[in-house]
Protein backbone atom coordinates (compact mmCIF):
# COMPACT_ATOMS: atom_id res chain seq x y z
CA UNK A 1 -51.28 -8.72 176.23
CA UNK A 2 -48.47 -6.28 177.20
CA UNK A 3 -45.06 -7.95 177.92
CA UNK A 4 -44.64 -8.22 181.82
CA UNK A 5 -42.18 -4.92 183.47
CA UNK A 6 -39.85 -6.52 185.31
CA UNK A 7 -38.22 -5.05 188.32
CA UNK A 8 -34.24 -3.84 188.22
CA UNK A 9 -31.60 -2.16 189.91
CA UNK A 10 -30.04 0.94 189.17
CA UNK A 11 -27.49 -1.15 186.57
CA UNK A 12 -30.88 -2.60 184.60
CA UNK A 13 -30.29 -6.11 186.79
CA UNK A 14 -34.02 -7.97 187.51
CA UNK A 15 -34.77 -8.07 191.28
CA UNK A 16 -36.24 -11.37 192.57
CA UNK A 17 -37.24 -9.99 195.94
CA UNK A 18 -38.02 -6.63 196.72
CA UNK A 19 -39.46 -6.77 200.40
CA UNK A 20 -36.94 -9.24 202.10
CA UNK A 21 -32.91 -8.44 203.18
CA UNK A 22 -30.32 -11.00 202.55
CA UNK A 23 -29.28 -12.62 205.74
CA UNK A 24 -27.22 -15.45 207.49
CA UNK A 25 -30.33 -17.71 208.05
CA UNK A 26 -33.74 -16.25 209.03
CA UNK A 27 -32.91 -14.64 212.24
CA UNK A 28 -29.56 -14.19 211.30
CA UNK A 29 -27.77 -10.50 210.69
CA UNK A 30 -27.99 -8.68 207.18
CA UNK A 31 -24.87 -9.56 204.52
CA UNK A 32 -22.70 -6.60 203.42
CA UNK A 33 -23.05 -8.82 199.69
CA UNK A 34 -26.74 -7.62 199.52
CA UNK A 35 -25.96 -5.13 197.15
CA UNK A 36 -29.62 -4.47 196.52
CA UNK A 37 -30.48 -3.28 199.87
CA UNK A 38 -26.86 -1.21 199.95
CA UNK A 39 -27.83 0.51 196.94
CA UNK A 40 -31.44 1.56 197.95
CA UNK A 41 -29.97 2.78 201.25
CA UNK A 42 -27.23 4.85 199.59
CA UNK A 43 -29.26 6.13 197.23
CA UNK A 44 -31.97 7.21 199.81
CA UNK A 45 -29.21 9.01 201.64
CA UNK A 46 -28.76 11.00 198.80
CA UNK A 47 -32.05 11.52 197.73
CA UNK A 48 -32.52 15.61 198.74
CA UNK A 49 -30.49 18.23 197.36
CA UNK A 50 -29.61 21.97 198.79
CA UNK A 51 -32.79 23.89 198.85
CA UNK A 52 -32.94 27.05 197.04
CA UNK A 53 -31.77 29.69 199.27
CA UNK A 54 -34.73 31.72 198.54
CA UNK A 55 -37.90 30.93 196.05
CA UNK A 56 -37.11 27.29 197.88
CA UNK A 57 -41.64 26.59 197.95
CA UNK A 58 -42.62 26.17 194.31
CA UNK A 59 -44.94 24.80 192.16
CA UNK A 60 -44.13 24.41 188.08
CA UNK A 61 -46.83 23.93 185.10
CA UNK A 62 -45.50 23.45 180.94
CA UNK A 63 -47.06 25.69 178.16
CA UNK A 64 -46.92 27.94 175.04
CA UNK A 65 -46.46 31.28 174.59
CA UNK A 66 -47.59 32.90 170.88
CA UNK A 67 -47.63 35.71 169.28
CA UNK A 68 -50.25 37.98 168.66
CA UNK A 69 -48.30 41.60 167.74
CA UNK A 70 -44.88 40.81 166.34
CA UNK A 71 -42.64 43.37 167.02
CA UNK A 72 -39.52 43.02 164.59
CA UNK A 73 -38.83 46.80 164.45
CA UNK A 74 -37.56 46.35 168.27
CA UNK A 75 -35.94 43.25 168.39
CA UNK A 76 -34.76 40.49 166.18
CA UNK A 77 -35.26 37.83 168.84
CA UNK A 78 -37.08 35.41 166.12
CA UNK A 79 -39.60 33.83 168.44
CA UNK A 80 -40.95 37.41 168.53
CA UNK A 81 -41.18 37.81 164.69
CA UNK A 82 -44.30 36.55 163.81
CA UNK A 83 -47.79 36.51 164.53
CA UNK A 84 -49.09 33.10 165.84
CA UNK A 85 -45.90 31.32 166.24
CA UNK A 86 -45.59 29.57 169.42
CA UNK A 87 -42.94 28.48 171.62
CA UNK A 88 -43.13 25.77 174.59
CA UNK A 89 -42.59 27.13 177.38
CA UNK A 90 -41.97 26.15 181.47
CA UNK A 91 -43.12 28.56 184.47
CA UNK A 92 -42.24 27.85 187.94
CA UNK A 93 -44.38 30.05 190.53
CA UNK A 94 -42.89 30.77 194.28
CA UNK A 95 -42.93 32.28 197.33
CA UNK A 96 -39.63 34.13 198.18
CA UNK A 97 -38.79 34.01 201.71
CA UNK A 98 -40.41 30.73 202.90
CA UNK A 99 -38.72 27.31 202.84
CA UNK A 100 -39.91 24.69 201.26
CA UNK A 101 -42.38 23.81 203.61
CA UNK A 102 -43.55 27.34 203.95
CA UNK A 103 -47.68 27.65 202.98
CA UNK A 104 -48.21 28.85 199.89
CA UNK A 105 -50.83 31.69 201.44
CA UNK A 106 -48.28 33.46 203.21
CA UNK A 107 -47.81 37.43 202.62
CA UNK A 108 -44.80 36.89 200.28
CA UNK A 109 -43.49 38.51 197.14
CA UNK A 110 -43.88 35.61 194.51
CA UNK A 111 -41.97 34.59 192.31
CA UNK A 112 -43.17 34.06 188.49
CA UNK A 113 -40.60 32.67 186.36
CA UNK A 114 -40.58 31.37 182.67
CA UNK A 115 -38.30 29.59 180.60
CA UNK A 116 -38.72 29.91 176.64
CA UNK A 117 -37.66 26.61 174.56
CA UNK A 118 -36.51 29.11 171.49
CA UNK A 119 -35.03 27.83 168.46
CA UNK A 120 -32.01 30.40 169.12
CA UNK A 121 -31.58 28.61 172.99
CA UNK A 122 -33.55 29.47 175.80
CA UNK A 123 -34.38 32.34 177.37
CA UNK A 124 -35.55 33.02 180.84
CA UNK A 125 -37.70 35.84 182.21
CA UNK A 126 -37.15 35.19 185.88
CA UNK A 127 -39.69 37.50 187.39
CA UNK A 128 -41.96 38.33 190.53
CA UNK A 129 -45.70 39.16 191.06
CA UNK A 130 -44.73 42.87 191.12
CA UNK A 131 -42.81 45.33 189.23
CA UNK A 132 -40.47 46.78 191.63
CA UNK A 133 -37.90 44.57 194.76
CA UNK A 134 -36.80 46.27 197.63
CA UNK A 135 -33.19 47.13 196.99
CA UNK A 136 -31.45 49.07 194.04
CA UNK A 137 -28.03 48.11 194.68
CA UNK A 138 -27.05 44.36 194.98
CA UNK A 139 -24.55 44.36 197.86
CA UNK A 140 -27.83 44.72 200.13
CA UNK A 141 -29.32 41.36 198.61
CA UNK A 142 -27.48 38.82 200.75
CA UNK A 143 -28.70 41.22 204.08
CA UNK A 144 -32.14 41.75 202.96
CA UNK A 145 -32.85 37.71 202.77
CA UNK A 146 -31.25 37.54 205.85
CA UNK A 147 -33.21 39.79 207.64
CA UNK A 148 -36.48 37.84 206.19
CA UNK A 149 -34.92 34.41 207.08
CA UNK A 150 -34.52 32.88 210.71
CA UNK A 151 -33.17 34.82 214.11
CA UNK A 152 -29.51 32.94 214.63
CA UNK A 153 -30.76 31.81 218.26
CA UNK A 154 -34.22 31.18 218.17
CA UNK A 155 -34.70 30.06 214.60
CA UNK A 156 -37.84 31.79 214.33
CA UNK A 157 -39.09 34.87 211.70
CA UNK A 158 -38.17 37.60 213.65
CA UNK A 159 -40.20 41.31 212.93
CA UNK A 160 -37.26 43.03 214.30
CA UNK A 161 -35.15 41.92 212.03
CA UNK A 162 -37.21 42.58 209.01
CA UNK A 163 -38.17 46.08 209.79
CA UNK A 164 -34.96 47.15 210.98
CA UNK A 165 -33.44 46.38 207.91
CA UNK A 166 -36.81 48.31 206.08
CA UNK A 167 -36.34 50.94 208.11
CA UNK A 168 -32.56 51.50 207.40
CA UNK A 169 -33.30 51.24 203.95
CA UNK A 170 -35.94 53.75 202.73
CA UNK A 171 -35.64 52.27 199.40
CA UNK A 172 -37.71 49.85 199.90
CA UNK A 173 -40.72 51.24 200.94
CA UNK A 174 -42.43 50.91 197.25
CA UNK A 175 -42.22 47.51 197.86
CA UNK A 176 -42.95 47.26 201.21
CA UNK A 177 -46.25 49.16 200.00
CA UNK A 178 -46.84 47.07 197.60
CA UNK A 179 -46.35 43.69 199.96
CA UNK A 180 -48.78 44.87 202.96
CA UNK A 181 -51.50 46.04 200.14
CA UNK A 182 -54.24 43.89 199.04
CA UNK A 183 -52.12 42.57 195.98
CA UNK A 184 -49.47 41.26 198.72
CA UNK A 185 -51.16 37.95 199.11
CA UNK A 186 -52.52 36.24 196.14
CA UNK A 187 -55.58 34.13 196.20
CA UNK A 188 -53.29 31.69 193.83
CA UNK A 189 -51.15 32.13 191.33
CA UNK A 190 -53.19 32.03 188.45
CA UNK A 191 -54.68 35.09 189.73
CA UNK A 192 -51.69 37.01 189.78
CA UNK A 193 -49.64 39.42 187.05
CA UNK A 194 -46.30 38.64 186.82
CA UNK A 195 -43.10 41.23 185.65
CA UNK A 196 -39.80 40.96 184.60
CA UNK A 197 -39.18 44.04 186.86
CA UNK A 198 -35.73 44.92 185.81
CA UNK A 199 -35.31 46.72 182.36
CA UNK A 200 -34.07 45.02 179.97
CA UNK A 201 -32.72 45.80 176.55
CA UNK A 202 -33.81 44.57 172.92
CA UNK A 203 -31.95 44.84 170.03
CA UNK A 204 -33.00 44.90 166.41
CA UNK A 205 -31.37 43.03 163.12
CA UNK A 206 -29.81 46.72 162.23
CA UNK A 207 -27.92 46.96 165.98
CA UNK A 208 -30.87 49.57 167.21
CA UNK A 209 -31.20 49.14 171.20
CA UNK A 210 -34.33 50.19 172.92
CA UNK A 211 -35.14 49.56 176.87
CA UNK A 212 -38.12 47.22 177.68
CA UNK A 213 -39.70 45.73 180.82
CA UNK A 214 -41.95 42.45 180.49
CA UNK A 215 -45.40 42.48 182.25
CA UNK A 216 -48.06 39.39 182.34
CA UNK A 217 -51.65 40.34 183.15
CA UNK A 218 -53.60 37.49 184.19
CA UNK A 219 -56.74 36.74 181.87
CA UNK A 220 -58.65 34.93 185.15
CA UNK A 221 -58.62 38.11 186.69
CA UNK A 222 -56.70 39.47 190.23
CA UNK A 223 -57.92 37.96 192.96
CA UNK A 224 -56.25 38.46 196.65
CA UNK A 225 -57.05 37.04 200.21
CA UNK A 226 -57.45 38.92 203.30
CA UNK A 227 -55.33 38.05 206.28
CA UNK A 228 -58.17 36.25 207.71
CA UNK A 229 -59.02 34.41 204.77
CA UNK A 230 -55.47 33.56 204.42
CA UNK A 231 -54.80 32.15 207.74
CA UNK A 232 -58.31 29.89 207.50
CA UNK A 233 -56.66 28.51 204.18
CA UNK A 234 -53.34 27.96 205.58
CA UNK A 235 -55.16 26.08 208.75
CA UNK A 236 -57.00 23.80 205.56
CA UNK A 237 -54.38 23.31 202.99
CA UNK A 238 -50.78 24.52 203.01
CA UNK A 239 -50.40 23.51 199.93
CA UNK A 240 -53.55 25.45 198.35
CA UNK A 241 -51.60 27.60 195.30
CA UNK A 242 -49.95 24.05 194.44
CA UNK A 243 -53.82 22.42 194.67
CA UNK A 244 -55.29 24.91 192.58
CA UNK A 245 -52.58 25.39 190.17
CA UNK A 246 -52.69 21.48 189.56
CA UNK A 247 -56.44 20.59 189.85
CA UNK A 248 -57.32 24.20 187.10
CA UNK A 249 -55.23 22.33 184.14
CA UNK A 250 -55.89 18.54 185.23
CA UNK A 251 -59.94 19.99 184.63
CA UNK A 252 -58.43 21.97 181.60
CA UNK A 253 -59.01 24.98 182.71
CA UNK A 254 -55.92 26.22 181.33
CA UNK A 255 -54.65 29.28 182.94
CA UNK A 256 -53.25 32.17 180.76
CA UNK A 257 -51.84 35.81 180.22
CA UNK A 258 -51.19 38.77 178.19
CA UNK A 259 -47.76 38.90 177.90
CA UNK A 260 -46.92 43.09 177.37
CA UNK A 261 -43.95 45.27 177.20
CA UNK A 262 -43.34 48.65 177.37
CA UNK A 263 -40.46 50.23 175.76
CA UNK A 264 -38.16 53.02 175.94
CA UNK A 265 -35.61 54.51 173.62
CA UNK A 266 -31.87 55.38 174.61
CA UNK A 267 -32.78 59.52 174.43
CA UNK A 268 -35.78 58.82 176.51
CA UNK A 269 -34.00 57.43 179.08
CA UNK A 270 -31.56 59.88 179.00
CA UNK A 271 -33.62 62.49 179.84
CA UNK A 272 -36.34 60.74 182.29
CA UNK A 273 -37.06 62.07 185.54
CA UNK A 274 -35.62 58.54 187.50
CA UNK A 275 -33.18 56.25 186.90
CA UNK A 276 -34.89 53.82 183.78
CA UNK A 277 -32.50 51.31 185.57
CA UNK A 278 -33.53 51.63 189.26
CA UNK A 279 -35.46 48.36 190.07
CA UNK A 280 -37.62 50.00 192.96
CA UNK A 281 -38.96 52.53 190.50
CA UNK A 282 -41.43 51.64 188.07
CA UNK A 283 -42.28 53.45 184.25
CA UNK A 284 -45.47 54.84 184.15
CA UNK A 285 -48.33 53.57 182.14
CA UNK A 286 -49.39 56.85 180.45
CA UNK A 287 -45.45 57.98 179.15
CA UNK A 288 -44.60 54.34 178.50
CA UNK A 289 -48.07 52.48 177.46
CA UNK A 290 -48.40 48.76 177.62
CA UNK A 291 -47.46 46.97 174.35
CA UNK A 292 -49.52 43.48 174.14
CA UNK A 293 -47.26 40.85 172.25
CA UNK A 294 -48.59 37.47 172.81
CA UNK A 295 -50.46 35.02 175.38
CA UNK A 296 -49.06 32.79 177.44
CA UNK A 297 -51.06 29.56 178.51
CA UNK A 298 -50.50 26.80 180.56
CA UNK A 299 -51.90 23.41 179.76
CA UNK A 300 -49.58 20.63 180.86
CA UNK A 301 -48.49 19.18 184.52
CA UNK A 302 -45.37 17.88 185.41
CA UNK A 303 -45.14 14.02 185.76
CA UNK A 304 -42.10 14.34 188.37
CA UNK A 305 -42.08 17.01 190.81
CA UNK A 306 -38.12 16.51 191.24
CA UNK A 307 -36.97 16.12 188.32
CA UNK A 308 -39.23 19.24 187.01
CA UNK A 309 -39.81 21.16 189.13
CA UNK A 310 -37.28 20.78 192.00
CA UNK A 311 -34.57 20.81 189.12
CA UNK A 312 -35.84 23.64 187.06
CA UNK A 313 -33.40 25.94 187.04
CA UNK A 314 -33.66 29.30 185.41
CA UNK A 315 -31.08 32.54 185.06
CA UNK A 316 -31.28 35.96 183.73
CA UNK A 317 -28.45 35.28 182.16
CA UNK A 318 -30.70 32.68 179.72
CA UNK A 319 -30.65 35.47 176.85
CA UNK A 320 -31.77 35.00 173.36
CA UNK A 321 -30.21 37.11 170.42
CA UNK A 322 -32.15 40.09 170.27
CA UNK A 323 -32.81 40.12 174.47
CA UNK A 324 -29.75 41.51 176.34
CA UNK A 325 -29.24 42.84 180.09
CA UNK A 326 -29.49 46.82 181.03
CA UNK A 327 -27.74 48.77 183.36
CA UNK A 328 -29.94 47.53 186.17
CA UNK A 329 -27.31 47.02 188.88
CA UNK A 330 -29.42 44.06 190.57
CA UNK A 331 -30.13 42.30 187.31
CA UNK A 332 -26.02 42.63 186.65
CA UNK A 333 -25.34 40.76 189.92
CA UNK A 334 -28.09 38.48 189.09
CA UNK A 335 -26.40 37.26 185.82
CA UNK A 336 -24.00 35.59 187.76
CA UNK A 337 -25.39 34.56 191.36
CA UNK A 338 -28.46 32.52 189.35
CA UNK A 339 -25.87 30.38 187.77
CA UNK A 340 -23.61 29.80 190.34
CA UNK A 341 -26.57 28.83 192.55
CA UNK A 342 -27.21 26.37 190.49
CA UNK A 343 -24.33 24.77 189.95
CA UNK A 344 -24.06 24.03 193.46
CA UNK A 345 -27.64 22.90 194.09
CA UNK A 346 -27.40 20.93 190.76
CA UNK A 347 -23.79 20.51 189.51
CA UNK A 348 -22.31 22.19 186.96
CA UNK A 349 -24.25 20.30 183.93
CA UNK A 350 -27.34 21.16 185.05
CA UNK A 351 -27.98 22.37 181.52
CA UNK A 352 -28.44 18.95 180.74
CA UNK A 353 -31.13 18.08 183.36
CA UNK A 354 -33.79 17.23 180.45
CA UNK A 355 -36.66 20.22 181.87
CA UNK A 356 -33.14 22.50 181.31
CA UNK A 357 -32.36 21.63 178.27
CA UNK A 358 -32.69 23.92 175.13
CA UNK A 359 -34.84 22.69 172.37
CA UNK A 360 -31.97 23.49 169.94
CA UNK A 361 -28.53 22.06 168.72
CA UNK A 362 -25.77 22.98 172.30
CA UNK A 363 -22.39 23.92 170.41
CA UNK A 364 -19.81 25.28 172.96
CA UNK A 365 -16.04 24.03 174.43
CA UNK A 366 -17.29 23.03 177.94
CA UNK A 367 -16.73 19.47 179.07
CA UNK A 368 -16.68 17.48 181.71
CA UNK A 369 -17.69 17.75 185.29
CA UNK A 370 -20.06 16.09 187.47
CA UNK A 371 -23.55 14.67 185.67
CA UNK A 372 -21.98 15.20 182.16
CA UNK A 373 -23.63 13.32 179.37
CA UNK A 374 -20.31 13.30 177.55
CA UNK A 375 -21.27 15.90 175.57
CA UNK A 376 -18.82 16.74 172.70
CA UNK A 377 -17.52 13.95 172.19
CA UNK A 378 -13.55 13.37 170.63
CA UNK A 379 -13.83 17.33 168.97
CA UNK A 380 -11.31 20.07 170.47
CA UNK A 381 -12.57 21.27 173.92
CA UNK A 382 -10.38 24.62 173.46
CA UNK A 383 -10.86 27.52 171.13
CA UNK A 384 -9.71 29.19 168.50
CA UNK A 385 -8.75 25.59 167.06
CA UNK A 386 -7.83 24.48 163.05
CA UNK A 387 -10.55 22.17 162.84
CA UNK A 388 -13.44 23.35 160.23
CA UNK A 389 -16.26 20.61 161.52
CA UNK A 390 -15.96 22.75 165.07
CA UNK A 391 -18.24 25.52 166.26
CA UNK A 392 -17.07 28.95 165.33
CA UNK A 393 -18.05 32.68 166.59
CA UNK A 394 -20.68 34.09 164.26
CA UNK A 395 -20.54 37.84 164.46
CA UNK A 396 -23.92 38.58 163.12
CA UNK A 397 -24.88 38.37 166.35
CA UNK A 398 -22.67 40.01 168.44
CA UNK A 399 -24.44 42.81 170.26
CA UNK A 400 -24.27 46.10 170.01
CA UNK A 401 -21.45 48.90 171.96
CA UNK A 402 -23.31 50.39 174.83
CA UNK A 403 -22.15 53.94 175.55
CA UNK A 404 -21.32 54.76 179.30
CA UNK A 405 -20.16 58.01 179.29
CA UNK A 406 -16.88 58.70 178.20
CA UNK A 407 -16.07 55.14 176.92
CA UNK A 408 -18.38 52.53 175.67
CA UNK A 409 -19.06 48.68 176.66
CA UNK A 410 -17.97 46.34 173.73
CA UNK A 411 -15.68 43.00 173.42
CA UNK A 412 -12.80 44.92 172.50
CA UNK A 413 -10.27 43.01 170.19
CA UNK A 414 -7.10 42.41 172.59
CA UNK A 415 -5.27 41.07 169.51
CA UNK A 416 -4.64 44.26 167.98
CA UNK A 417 -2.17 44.83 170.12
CA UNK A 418 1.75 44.53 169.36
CA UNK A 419 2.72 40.88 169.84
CA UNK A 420 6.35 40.95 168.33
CA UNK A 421 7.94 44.14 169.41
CA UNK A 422 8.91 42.54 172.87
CA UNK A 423 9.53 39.04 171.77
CA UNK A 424 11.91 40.55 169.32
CA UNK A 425 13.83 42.25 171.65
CA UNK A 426 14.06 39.30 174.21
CA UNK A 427 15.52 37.02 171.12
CA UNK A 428 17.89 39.69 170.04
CA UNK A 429 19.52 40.28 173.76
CA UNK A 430 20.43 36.10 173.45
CA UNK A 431 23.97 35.08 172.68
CA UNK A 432 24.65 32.63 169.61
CA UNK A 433 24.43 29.48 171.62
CA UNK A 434 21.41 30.36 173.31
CA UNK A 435 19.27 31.31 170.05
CA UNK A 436 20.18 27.64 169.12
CA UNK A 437 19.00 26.15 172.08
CA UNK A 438 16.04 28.37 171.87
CA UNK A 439 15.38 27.26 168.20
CA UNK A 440 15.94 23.56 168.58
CA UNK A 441 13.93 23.20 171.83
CA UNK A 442 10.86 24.93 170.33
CA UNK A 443 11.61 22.49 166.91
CA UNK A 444 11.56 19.69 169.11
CA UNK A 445 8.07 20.36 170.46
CA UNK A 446 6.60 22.33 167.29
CA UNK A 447 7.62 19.65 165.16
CA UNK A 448 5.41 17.22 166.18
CA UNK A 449 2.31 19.29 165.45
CA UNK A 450 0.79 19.45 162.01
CA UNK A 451 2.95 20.43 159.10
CA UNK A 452 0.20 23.30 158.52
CA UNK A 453 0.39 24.52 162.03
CA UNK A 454 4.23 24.37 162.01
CA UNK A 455 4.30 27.06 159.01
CA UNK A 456 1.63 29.48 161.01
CA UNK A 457 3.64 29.12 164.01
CA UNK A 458 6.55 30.13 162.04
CA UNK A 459 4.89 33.08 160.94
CA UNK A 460 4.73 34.53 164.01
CA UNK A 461 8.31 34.01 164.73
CA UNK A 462 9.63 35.85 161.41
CA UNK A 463 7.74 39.22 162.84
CA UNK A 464 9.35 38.98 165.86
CA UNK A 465 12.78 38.77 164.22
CA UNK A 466 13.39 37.45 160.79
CA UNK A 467 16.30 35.29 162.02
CA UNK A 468 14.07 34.14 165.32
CA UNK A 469 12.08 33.12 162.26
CA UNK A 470 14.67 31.23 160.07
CA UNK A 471 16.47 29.74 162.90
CA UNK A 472 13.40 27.37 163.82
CA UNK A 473 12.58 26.88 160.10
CA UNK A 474 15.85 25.55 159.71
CA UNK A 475 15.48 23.48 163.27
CA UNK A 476 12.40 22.13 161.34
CA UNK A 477 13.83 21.40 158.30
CA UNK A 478 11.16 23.76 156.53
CA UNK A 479 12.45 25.82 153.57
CA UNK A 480 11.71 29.29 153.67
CA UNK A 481 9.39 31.24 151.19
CA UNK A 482 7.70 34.59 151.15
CA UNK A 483 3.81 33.10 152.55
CA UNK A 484 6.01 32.56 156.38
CA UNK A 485 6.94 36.29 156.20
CA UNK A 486 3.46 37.29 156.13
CA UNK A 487 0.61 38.13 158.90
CA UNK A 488 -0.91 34.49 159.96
CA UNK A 489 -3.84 33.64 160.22
């Protein structure tokens, strides 16, 4: 017989009584000291979060995504290296402009958006149902959702608004064309291809970049609804994409993709006939064929809508070595707005919500903040630090210069720049007095530090000005040798 669950609070305390207040007497008012009614009350207050400004209507499903072509002579991404490996995966599907208690079987753009629990960290392809968006430039991003959103008076969708700002903005008329076609409204979303639709880049283990975009053909075949059809469903079941997505893998019919790429190299894009980088432009098909490299299924529901679905939050700044950003204006405005989305719908740890969380060891110097699991524990929280047990860069992976023109993007070393000249000159223009006041303040402070950091500090000081140098040793009480005139380390 299995041992009896007992009933707690939020601290792990057993509840007597769940049903009944505490109160002066049995028609008497409700005590302030009932601490277990206060609690559910507070917490109930607190119980919604910020909706997502858009993609806010989603539904969420866990799977795996293998390999069938590995394709190692494009990136060195090692989840992509060989055939049948798998990786567990979490998609959340969406519609864009409707809140969260929008009908799934609106005419929407959908979103289709995975997260990859890699061995390298994860990565996130955070997609739509078609290959192209309406703008090219993200300063229009915060007015195009605006214009799909709510009139400021009336509160209501308002055409005028939508089509004024199409109509200003003949760059989105692929789109657009794509929206109002049959494709625009989705008979679910297994029934739907999903893309990456920016380009992205990959890079190889010998620092060879090539430009990719991600496609997902659905293996249950497109299927699309009619305006008619779609208002009938809506007047059924609001929630039909959520039904059916739930109900096909609770039945185990487990819905799946081709995952594909197509890929471009640097010349190529040099000399094509559109910007490679212009998100309302796709590649075509016959110059840039489909590449199939795995299957993506998905088999498992969540068990908490919240906590993983609600709480699933994904960035296209989620990159994996070997998977890197383009060009793409959107996608660069994109690395940052995902991320500070959700640190205000989630707090700033939402790494460490557990349907977040990479699948492999977290090493960094962020601590702290709201909802932090005390990660790190007593080691440094700064960097570069003396301390050999500590996480340190590793440069094998450091990605590749990307020409632009006349100058190239690259983390340039700022330390190879002259740190002593100046510093020298500044010690030199003090009188007597005030180099020993100088010297003995900094010994003061320095001397309390580590005998080995004292000497490397020192160091610096003797290339400034060798008597900068020997006034602080002496301050110190250090005796002077050749290894402080040398470069530190």
């Amino acid at each position: 017989m299995s041992e009896q669950k007992h009933l707690t609070n939020s601290n792990g305390c057993p509840i007597g009584d769940n049903q009944n207040s505490l109160t002066a007497g049995e028609r008497g008012p409700v005590l302030m000291q009932d601490f277990q009614l206060l609690e559910q009350m507070q917490h109930f207050n607190r119980e919604r979060i910020p909706e997502r400004v858009v993609h806010a209507k989603g539904s969420g499903a866990y799977g795996t995504f293998t390999v069938t072509n590995p394709i190692p002579q494009y990136t060195k991404a090692k989840f992509l290296s060989e055939a049948g490996q798998q990786t567990d995966v979490f998609v959340r599907f969406s519609t864009v402009a409707g809140e969260r208690g929008a009908a799934d079987a609106e005419r929407d753009v959908r979103g289709f958006a995975i997260k990859f629990y890699t061995e390298e960290g994860n990565w996130d392809l955070v997609g739509n149902n078609t290959p192209v968006f309406f703008i090219r430039d993200p300063y229009k991003f915060q007015q195009l959702i605006h214009s799909q959103k709510r009139h400021p008076q009336t509160n209501l969708r308002d055409p005028n608004m939508q089509w004024d700002f199409w109509s200003l903005n003949p760059e989105s008329l692929h789109q657009i064309t794509i929206l109002f076609s049959d494709r625009g409204l989705p008979a679910s979303y297994r029934h739907m291809n999903g893309y990456g639709s920016h380009t992205f880049s990959f890079i190889n283990a010998d620092g060879e970049r090539v430009w990719c975009k991600f496609h997902l053909k659905t293996r249950q075949g497109v299927k699309c609804l009619s305006d008619e059809q779609a208002a009938n469903t809506i007047g059924i079941d609001r929630e039909s994409h959520q039904k059916d997505l739930y109900e096909a893998i609770e039945r185990r019919n487990y819905p799946s993709w081709r995952v594909c790429v197509q890929i471009m190299t640097e010349q190529q894009a040099q000399n094509f006939r559109w910007n490679p980088f212009d998100l309302t432009k796709v590649w075509p098909h016959d110059e840039f064929p489909l590449m199939d490299i795995g299957t993506l299924e998905l088999n498992r529901n969540p068990e908490n809508y919240f906590a993983e679905v609600e709480e699933a939050a994904f960035s296209p700044s989620a990159f994996v070595p070997g998977i890197r950003a383009s060009p793409d204006k959107v996608l660069q405005a994109r690395l940052m707005s995902y991320g500070d989305a959700h640190r205000y719908r989630l707090g700033t740890n939402y790494h460490q919500i557990p349907v977040n969380q990479p699948r492999c060891p977290v090493m960094n110097y962020q601590r702290d903040g709201a909802m932090s699991t005390g990660y790190g524990g007593n080691s440094p929280n700064y960097y570069p630090n003396s301390y050999e047990d500590t996480p340190k860069e590793a440069p094998e992976y450091k990605e590749p210069a990307l020409p632009l023109g006349n100058v190239s993007a690259d983390r340039y070393d700022s330390q190879q720049e002259d740190n002593y000249t100046q510093p020298g000159m500044l010690w030199r223009v003090l009188d007597e007095d005030h180099k020993n006041r100088t010297a003995n303040a900094i010994a003061s402070k320095l001397g309390e530090a580590d005998k080995e950091i004292q000497k490397r500090q020192l160091c610096h000081f003797f290339r400034a000005d060798t008597d900068y140098g020997q006034r602080v040793a002496q301050a110190l009480g250090i005796e002077v040798d050749s290894s402080l005139l040398q470069n530190p380390e």
